[in-house]
C-alpha atoms as a PDB file:
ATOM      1  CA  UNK A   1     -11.687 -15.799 -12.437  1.00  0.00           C
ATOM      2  CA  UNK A   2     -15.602 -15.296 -13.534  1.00  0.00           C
ATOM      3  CA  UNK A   3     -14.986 -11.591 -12.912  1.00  0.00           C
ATOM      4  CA  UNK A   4     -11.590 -11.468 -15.470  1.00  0.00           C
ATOM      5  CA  UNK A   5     -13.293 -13.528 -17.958  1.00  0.00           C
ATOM      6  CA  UNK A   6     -16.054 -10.850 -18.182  1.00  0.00           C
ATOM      7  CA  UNK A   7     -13.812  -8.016 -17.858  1.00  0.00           C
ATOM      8  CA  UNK A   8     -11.815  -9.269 -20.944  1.00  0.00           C
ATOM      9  CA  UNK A   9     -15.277  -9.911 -22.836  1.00  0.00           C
ATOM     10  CA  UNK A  10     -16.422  -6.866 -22.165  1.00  0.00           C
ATOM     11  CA  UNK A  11     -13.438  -4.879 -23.284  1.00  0.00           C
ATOM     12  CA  UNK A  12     -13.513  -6.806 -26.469  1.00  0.00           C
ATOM     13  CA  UNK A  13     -16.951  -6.036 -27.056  1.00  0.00           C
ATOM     14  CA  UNK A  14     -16.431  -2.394 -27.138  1.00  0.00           C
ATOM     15  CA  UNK A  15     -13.020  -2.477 -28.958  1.00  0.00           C
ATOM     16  CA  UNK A  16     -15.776  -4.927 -32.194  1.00  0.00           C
ATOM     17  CA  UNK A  17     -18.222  -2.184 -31.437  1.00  0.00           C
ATOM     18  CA  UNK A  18     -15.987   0.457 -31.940  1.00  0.00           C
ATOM     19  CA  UNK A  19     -14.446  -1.019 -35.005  1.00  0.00           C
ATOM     20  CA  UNK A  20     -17.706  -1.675 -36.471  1.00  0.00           C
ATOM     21  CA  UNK A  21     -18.519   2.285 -36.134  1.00  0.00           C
ATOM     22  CA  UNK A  22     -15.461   3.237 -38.154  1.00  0.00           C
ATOM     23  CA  UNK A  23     -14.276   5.939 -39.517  1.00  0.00           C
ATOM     24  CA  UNK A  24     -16.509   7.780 -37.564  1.00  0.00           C
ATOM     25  CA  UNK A  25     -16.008   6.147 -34.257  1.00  0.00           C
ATOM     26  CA  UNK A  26     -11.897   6.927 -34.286  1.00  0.00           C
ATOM     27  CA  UNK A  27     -13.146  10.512 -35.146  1.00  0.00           C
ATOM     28  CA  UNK A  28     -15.003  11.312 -32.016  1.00  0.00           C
ATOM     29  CA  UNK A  29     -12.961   8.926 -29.871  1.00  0.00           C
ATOM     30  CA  UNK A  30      -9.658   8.594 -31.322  1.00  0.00           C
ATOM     31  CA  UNK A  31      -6.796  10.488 -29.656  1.00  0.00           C
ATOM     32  CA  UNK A  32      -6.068  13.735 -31.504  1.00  0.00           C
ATOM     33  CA  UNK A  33      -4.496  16.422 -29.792  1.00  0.00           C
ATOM     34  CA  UNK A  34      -6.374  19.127 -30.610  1.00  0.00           C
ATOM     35  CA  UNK A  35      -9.603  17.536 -29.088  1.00  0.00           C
ATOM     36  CA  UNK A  36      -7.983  16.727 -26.002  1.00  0.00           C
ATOM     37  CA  UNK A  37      -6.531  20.843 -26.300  1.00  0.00           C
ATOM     38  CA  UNK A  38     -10.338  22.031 -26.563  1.00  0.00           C
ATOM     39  CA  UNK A  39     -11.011  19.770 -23.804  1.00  0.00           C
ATOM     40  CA  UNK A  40     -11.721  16.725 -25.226  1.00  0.00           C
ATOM     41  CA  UNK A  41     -10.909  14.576 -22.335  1.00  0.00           C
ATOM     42  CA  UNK A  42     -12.524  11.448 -22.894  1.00  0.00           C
ATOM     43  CA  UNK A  43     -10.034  10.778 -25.863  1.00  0.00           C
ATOM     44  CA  UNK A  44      -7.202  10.210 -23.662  1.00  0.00           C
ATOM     45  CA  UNK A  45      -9.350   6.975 -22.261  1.00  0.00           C
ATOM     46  CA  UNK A  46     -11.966   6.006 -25.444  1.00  0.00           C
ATOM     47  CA  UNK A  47      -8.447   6.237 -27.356  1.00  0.00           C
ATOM     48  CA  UNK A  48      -7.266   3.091 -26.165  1.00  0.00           C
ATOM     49  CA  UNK A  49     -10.455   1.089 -27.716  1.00  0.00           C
ATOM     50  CA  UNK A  50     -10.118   2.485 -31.584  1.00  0.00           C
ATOM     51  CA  UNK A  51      -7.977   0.617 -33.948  1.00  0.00           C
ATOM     52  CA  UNK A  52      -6.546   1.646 -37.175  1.00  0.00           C
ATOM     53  CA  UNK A  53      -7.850  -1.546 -39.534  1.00  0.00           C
ATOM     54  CA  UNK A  54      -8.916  -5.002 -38.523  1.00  0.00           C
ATOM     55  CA  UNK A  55      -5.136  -6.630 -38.493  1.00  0.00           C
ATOM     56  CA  UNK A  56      -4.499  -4.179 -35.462  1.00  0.00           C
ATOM     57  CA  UNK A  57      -7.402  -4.931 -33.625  1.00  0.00           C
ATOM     58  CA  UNK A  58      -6.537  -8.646 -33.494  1.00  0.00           C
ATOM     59  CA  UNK A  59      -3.249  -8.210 -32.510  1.00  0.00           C
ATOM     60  CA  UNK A  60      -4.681  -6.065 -30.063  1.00  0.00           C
ATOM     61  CA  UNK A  61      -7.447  -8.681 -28.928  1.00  0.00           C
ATOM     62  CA  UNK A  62      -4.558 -11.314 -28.780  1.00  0.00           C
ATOM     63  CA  UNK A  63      -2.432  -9.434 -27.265  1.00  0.00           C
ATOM     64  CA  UNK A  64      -4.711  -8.812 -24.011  1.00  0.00           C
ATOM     65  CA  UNK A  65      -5.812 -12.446 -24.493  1.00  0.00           C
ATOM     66  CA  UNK A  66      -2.170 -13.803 -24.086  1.00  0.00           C
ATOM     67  CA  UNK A  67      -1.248 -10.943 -21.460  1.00  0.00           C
ATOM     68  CA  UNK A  68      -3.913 -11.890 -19.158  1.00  0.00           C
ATOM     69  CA  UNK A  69      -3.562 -15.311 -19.799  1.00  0.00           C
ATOM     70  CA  UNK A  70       0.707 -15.381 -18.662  1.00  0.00           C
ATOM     71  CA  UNK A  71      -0.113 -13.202 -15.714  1.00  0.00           C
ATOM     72  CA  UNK A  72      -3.526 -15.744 -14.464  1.00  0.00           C
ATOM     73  CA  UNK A  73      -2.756 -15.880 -11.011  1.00  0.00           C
ATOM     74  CA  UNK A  74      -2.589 -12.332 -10.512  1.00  0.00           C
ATOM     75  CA  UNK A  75      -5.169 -10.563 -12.766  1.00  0.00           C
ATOM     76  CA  UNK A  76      -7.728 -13.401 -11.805  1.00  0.00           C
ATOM     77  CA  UNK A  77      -7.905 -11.763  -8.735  1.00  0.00           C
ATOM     78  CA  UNK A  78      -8.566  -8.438  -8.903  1.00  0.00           C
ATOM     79  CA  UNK A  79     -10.133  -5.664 -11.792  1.00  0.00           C
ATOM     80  CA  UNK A  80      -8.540  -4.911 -14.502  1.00  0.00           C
ATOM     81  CA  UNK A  81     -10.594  -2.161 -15.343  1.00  0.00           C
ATOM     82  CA  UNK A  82      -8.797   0.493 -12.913  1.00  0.00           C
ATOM     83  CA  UNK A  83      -5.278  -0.836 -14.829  1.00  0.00           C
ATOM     84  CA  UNK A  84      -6.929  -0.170 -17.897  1.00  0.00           C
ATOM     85  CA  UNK A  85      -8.228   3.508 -16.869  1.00  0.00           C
ATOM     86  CA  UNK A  86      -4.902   4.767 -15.387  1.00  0.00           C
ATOM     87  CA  UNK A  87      -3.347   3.617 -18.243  1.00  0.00           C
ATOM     88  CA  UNK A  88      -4.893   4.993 -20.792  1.00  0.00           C
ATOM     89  CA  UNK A  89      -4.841   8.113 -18.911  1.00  0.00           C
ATOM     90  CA  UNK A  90      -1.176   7.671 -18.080  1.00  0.00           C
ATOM     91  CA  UNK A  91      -0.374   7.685 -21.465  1.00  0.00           C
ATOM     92  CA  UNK A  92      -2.927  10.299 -23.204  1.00  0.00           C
ATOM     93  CA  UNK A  93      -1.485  12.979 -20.412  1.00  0.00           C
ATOM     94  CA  UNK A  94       2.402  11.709 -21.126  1.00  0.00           C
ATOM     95  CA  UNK A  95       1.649  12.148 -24.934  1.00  0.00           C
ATOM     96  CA  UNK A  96      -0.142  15.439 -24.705  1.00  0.00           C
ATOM     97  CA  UNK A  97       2.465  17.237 -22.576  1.00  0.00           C
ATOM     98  CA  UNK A  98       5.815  15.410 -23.393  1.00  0.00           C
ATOM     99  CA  UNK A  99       4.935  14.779 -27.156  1.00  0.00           C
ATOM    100  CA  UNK A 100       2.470  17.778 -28.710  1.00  0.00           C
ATOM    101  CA  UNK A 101       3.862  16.936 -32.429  1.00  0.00           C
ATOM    102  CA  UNK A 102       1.756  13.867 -31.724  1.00  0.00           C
ATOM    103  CA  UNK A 103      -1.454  14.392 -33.395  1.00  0.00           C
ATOM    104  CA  UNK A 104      -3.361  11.148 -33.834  1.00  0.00           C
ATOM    105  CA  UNK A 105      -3.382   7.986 -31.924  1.00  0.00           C
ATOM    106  CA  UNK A 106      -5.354   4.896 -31.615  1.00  0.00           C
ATOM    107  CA  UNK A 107      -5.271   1.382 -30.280  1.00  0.00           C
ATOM    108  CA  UNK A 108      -4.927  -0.524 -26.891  1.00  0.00           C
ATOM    109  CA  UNK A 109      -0.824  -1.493 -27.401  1.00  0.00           C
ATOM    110  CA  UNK A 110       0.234   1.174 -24.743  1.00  0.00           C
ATOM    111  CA  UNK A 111      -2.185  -0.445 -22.163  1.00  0.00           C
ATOM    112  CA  UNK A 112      -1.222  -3.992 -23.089  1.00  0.00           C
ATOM    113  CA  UNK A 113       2.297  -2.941 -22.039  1.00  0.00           C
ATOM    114  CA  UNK A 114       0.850  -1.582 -19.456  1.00  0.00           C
ATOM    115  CA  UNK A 115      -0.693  -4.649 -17.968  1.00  0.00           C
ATOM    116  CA  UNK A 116       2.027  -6.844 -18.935  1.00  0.00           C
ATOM    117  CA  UNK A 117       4.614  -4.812 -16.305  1.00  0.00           C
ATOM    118  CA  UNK A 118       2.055  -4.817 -14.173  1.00  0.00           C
ATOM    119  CA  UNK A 119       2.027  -8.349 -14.215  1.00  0.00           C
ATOM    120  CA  UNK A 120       5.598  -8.912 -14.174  1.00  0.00           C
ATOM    121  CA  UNK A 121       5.911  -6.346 -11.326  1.00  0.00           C
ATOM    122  CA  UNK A 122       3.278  -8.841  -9.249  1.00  0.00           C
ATOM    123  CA  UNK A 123       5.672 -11.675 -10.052  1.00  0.00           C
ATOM    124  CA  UNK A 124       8.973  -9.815  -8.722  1.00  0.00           C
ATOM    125  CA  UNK A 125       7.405  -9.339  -5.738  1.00  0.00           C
ATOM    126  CA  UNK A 126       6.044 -12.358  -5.565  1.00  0.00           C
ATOM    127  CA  UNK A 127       9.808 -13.901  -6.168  1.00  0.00           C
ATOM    128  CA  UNK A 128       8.652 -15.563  -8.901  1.00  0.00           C
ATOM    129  CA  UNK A 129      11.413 -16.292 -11.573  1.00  0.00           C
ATOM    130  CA  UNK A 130       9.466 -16.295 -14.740  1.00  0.00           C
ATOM    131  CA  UNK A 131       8.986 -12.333 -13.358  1.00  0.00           C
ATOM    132  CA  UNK A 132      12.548 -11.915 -13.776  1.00  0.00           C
ATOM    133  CA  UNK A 133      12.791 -13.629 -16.928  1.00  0.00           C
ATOM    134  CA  UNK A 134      10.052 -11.784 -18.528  1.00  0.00           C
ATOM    135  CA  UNK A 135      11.033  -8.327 -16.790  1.00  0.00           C
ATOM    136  CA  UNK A 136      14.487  -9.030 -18.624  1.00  0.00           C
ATOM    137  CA  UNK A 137      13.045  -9.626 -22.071  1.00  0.00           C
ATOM    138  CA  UNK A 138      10.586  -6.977 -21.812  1.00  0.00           C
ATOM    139  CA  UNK A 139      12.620  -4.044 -21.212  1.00  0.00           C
ATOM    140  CA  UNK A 140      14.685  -5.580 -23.767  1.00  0.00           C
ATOM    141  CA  UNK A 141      12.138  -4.806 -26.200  1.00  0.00           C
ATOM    142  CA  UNK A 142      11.490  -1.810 -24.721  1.00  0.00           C
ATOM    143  CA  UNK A 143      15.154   0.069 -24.965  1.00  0.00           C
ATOM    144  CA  UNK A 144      14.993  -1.709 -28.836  1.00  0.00           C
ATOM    145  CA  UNK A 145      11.972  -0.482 -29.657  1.00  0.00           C
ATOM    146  CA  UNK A 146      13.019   3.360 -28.224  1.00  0.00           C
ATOM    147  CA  UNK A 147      16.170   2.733 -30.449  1.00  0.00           C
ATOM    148  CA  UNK A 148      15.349   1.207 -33.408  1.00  0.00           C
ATOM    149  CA  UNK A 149      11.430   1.484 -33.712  1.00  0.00           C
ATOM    150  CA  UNK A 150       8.749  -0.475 -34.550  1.00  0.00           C
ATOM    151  CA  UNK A 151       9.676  -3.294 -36.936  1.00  0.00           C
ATOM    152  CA  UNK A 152       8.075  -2.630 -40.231  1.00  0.00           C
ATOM    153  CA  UNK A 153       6.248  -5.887 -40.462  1.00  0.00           C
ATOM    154  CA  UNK A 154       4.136  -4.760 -37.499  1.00  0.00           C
ATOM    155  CA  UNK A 155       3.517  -1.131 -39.679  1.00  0.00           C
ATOM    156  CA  UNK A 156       2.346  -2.730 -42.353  1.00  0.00           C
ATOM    157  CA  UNK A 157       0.049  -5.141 -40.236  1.00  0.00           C
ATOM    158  CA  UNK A 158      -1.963  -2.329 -38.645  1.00  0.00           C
ATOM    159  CA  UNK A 159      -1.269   0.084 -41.897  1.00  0.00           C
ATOM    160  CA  UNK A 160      -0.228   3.249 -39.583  1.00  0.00           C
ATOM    161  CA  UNK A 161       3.532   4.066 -37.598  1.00  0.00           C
ATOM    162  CA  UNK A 162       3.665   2.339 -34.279  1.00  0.00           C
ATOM    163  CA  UNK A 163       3.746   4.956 -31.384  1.00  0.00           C
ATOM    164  CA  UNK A 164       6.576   3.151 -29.318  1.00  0.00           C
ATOM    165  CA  UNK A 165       6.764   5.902 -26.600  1.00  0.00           C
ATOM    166  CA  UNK A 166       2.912   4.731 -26.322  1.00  0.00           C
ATOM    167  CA  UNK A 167       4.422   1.223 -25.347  1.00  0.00           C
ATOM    168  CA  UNK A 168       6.956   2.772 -22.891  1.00  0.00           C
ATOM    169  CA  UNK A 169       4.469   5.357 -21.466  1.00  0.00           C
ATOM    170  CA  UNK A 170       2.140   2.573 -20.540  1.00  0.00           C
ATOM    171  CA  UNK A 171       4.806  -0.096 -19.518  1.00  0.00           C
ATOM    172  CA  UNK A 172       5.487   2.977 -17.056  1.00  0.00           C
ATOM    173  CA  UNK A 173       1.997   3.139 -16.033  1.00  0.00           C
ATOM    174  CA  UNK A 174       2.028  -0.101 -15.521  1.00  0.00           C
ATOM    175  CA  UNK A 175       4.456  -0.137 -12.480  1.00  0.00           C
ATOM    176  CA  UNK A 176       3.328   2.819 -11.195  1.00  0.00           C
ATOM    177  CA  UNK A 177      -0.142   1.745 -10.549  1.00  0.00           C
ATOM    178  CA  UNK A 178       1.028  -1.661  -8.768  1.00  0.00           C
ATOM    179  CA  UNK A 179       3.395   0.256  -6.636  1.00  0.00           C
ATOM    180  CA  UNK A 180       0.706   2.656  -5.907  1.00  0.00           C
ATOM    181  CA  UNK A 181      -1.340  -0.299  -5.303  1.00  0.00           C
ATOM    182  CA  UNK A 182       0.973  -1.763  -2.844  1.00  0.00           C
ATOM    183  CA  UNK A 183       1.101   1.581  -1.110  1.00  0.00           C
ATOM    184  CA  UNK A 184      -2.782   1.674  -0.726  1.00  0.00           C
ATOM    185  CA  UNK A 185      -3.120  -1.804   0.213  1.00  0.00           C
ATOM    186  CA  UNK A 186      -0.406  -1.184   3.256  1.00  0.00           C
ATOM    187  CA  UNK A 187      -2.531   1.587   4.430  1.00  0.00           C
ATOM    188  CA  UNK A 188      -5.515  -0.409   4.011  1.00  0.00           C
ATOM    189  CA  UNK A 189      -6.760   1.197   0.767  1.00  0.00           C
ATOM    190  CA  UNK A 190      -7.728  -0.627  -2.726  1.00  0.00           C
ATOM    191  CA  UNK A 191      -8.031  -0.179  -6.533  1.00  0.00           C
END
């Protein structure tokens, strides 16, 4: 548990620090595809930690907060910093190759989806019916959000368009690394 705790302080340290640096933080580590083209990489990771105004970094920061906080039992065992990586990687790559009209993209939304099916994913397999529940709603407001978009109050909250294929991408990643996970750990392997 001591280990999540500081995780989760630690990440919200450098998403204040980052804010505090503004604009020109979100310049050199904001996700813009033309960086990332001229090989840029780090902005499909430092990405994740830039927010577009102060309203969307503490949605963000509650976000993770509650997210870790439903899934206890299984992030307080293990680092959530390899989630976090993968993630943000997952969905920089899936962005730069499936969407190049995307230009510009900040904040840690994608990952949070990320570690929420992660989380749910450790529940399923755990048989756990709140897993089930929650895997229900969640793609629920998954397929909504892919056909109806972001609601507008959450636009004008963070004052920019909400990248919902950054929500899918990650809830994707999210999966992916706990089966991958489960595929190490049979062979004897960790994350």
């Amino acid at each position: 548990m001591r280990s999540l705790t500081v995780e989760t302080a630690v990440i919200i340290f450098i998403t204040l620090v980052i804010y505090l640096l503004q604009p020109q933080a979100s310049q050199l580590l904001g996700y813009y595809h033309t960086g990332i083209r001229q090989f840029e990489l780090w902005r499909l990771i430092s990405a994740t930690f830039c927010h577009t105004n102060f309203n969307h970094l503490a949605v963000n920061i509650a976000g993770l907060i509650i997210t870790l906080g439903l899934f206890i039992d299984t992030f307080k065992g293990i680092r959530i910093w390899p989630i976090i990586v993968f993630n943000s990687l997952f969905i920089g790559v899936a962005l730069f190759l499936l969407q190049p009209q995307t230009i510009w993209y900040v904040g840690l939304s994608g990952v949070l989806h990320g570690l929420f099916s992660y989380g749910i994913a450790a529940d399923i397999r755990n048989k756990d019916r709140w897993g089930y529940l929650l895997g229900g709603g969640f793609m629920v407001k998954i397929i909504h959000e892919q056909i109806y978009g972001a609601a507008q109050s959450t636009i004008d909250l963070i004052g920019a368009p909400v990248l919902v294929n950054a929500h899918l991408y990650g809830a994707l990643a999210g999966v992916v690394f706990y089966i991958a996970k489960m595929q190490l750990k049979k062979q004897h392997f960790s994350l």
